[in-house]
C-alpha atoms as a PDB file:
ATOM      1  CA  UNK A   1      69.695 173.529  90.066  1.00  0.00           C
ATOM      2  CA  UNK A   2      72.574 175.666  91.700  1.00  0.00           C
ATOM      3  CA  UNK A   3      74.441 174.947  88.618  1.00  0.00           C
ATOM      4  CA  UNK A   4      72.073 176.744  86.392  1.00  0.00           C
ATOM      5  CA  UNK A   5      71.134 179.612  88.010  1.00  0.00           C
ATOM      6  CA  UNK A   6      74.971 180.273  88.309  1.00  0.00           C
ATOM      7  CA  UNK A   7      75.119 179.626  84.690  1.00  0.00           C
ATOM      8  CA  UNK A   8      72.428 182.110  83.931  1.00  0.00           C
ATOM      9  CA  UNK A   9      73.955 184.298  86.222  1.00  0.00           C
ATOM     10  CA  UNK A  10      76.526 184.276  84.656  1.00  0.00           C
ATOM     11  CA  UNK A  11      75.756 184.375  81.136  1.00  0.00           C
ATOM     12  CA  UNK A  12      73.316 187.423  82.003  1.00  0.00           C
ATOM     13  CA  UNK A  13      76.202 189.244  84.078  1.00  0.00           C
ATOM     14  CA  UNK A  14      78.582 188.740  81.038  1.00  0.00           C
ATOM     15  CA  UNK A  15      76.545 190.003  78.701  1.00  0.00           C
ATOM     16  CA  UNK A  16      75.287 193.196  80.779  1.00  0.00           C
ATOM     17  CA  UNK A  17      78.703 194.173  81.192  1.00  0.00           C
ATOM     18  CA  UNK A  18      79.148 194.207  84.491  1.00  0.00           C
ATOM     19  CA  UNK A  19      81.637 192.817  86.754  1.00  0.00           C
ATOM     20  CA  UNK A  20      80.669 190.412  89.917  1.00  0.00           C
ATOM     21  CA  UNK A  21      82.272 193.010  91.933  1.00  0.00           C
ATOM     22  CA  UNK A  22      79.467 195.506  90.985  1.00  0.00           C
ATOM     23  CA  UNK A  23      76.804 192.743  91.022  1.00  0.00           C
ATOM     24  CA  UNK A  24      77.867 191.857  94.654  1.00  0.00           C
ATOM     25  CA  UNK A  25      77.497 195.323  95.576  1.00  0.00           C
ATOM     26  CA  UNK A  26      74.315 196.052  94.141  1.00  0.00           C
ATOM     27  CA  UNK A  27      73.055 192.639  95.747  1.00  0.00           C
ATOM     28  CA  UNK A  28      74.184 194.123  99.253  1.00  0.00           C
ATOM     29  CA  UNK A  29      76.751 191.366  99.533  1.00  0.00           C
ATOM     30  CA  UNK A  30      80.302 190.373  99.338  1.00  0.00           C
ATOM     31  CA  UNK A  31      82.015 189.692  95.780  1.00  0.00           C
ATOM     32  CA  UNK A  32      83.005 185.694  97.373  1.00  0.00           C
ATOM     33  CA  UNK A  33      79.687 185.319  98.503  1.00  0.00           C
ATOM     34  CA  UNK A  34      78.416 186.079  94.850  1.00  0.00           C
ATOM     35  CA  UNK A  35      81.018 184.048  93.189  1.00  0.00           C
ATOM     36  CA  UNK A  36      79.650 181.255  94.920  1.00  0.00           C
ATOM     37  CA  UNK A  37      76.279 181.463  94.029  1.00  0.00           C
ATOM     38  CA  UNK A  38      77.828 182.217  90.071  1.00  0.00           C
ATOM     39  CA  UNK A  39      80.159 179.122  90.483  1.00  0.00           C
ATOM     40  CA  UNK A  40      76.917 176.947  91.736  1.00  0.00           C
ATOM     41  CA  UNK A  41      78.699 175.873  94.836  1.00  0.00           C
ATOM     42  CA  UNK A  42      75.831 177.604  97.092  1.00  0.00           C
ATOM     43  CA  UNK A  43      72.375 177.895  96.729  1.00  0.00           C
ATOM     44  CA  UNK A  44      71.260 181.848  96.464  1.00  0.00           C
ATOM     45  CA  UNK A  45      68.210 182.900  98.118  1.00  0.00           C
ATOM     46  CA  UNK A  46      65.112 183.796  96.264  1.00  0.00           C
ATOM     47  CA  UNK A  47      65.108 187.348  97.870  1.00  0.00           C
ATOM     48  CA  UNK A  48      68.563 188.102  96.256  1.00  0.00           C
ATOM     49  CA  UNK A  49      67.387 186.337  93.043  1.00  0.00           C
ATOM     50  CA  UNK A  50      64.923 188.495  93.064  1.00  0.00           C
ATOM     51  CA  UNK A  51      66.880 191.485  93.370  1.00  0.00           C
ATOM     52  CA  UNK A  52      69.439 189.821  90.735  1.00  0.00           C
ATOM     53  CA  UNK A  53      66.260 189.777  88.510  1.00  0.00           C
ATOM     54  CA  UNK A  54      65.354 193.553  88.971  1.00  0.00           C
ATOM     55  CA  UNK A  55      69.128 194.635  88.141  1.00  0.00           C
ATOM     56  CA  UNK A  56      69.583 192.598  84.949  1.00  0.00           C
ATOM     57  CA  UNK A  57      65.803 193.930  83.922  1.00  0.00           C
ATOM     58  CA  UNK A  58      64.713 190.154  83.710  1.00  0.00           C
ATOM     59  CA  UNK A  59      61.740 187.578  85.104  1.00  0.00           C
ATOM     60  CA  UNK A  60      62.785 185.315  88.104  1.00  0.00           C
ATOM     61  CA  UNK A  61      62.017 182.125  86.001  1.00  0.00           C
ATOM     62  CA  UNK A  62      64.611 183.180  83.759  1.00  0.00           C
ATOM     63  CA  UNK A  63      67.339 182.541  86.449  1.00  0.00           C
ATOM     64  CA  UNK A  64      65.825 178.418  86.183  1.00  0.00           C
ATOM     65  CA  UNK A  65      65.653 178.342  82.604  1.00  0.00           C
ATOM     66  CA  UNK A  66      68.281 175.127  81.237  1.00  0.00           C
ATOM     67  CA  UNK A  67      68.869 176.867  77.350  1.00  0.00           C
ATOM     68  CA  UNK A  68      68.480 180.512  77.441  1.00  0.00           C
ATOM     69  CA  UNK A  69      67.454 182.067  74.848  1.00  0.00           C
ATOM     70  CA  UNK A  70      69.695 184.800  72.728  1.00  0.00           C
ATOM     71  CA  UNK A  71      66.266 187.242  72.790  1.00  0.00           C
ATOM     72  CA  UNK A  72      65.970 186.731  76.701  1.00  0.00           C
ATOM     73  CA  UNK A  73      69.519 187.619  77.230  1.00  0.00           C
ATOM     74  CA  UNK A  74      69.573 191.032  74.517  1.00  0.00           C
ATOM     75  CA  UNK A  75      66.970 191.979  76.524  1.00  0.00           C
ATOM     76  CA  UNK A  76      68.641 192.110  79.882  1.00  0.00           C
ATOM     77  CA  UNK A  77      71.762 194.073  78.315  1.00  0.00           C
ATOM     78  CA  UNK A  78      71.306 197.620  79.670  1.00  0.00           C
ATOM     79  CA  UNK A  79      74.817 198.897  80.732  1.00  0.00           C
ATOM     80  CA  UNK A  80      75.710 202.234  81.323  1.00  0.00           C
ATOM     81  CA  UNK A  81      79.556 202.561  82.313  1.00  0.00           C
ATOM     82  CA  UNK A  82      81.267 204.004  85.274  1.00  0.00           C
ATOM     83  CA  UNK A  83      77.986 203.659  87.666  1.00  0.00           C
ATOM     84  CA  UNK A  84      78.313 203.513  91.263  1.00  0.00           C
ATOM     85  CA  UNK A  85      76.511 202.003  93.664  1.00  0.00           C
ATOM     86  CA  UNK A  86      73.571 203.937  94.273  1.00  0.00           C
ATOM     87  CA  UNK A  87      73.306 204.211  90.573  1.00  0.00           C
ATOM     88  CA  UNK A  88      72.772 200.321  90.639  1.00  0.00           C
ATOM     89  CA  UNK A  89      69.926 201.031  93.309  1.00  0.00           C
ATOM     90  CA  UNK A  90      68.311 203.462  91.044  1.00  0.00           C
ATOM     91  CA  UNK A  91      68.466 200.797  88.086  1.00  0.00           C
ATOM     92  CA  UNK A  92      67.162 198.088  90.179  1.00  0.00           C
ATOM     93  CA  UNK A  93      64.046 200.737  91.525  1.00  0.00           C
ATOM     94  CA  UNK A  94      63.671 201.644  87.947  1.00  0.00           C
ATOM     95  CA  UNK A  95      63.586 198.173  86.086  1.00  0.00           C
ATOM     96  CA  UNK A  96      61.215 197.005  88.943  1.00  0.00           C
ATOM     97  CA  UNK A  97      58.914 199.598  88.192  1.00  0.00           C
ATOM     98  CA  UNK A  98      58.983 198.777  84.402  1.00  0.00           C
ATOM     99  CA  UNK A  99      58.613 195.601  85.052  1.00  0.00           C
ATOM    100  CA  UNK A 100      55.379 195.736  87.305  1.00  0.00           C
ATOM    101  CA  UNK A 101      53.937 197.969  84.779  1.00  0.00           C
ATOM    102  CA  UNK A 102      54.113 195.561  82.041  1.00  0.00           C
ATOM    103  CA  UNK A 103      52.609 192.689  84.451  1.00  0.00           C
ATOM    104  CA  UNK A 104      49.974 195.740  85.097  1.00  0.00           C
ATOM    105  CA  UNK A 105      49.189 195.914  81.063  1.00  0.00           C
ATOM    106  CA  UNK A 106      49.288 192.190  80.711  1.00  0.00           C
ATOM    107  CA  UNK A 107      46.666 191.665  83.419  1.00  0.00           C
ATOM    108  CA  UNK A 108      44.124 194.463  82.086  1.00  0.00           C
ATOM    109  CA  UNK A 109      44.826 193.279  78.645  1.00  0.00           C
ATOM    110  CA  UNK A 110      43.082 190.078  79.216  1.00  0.00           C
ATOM    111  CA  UNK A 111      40.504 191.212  80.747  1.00  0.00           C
END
């Protein structure tokens, strides 16, 4: 399972543009620590997975998913160059908000 969340990792970090360097950074931790977790030797906690999630603009699950999907990963490609860190923190505030608002519309939608 390490191996393809690393995978998806990186195949989402790749295709956002960014480097791991920034990832690590907007993750709170150090660029090895993150390679690891991208190479599949370690196993990455949920809470950072979570936060992973909220910076690529994605769903947890997608982290487990074997075959990603080419829609799934368009969909996580927001890049902006030359951010900093707190500009990471403000896209990882800002894509969780989005994304609790669509769980929001989902939920009163059915009922």
């Amino acid at each position: 399972m390490n191996r393809i969340i690393g995978n998806n990792l990186k195949k989402i970090r790749s295709i956002s543009s960014f480097t791991q360097e920034e990832v690590a950074i907007a993750l709170g931790i150090n660029r090895s620590a993150y390679s690891n977790y991208e190479s599949g030797e370690r196993e990455m906690p949920i809470g950072l997975l979570e936060k992973a999630a909220d910076l690529f603009g994605c769903e947890l699950y997608v982290f487990f998913e074997e075959n990603l999907s080419d829609d799934i990963l368009l969909a996580t490609s927001f890049r902006i160059d030359g951010l900093d860190s707190n500009d990471l923190q403000e896209i990882i505030h800002f894509k969780d908000i989005v994304k609790s608002y669509i769980k929001m519309d989902q939920i009163a939608a059915s009922l």
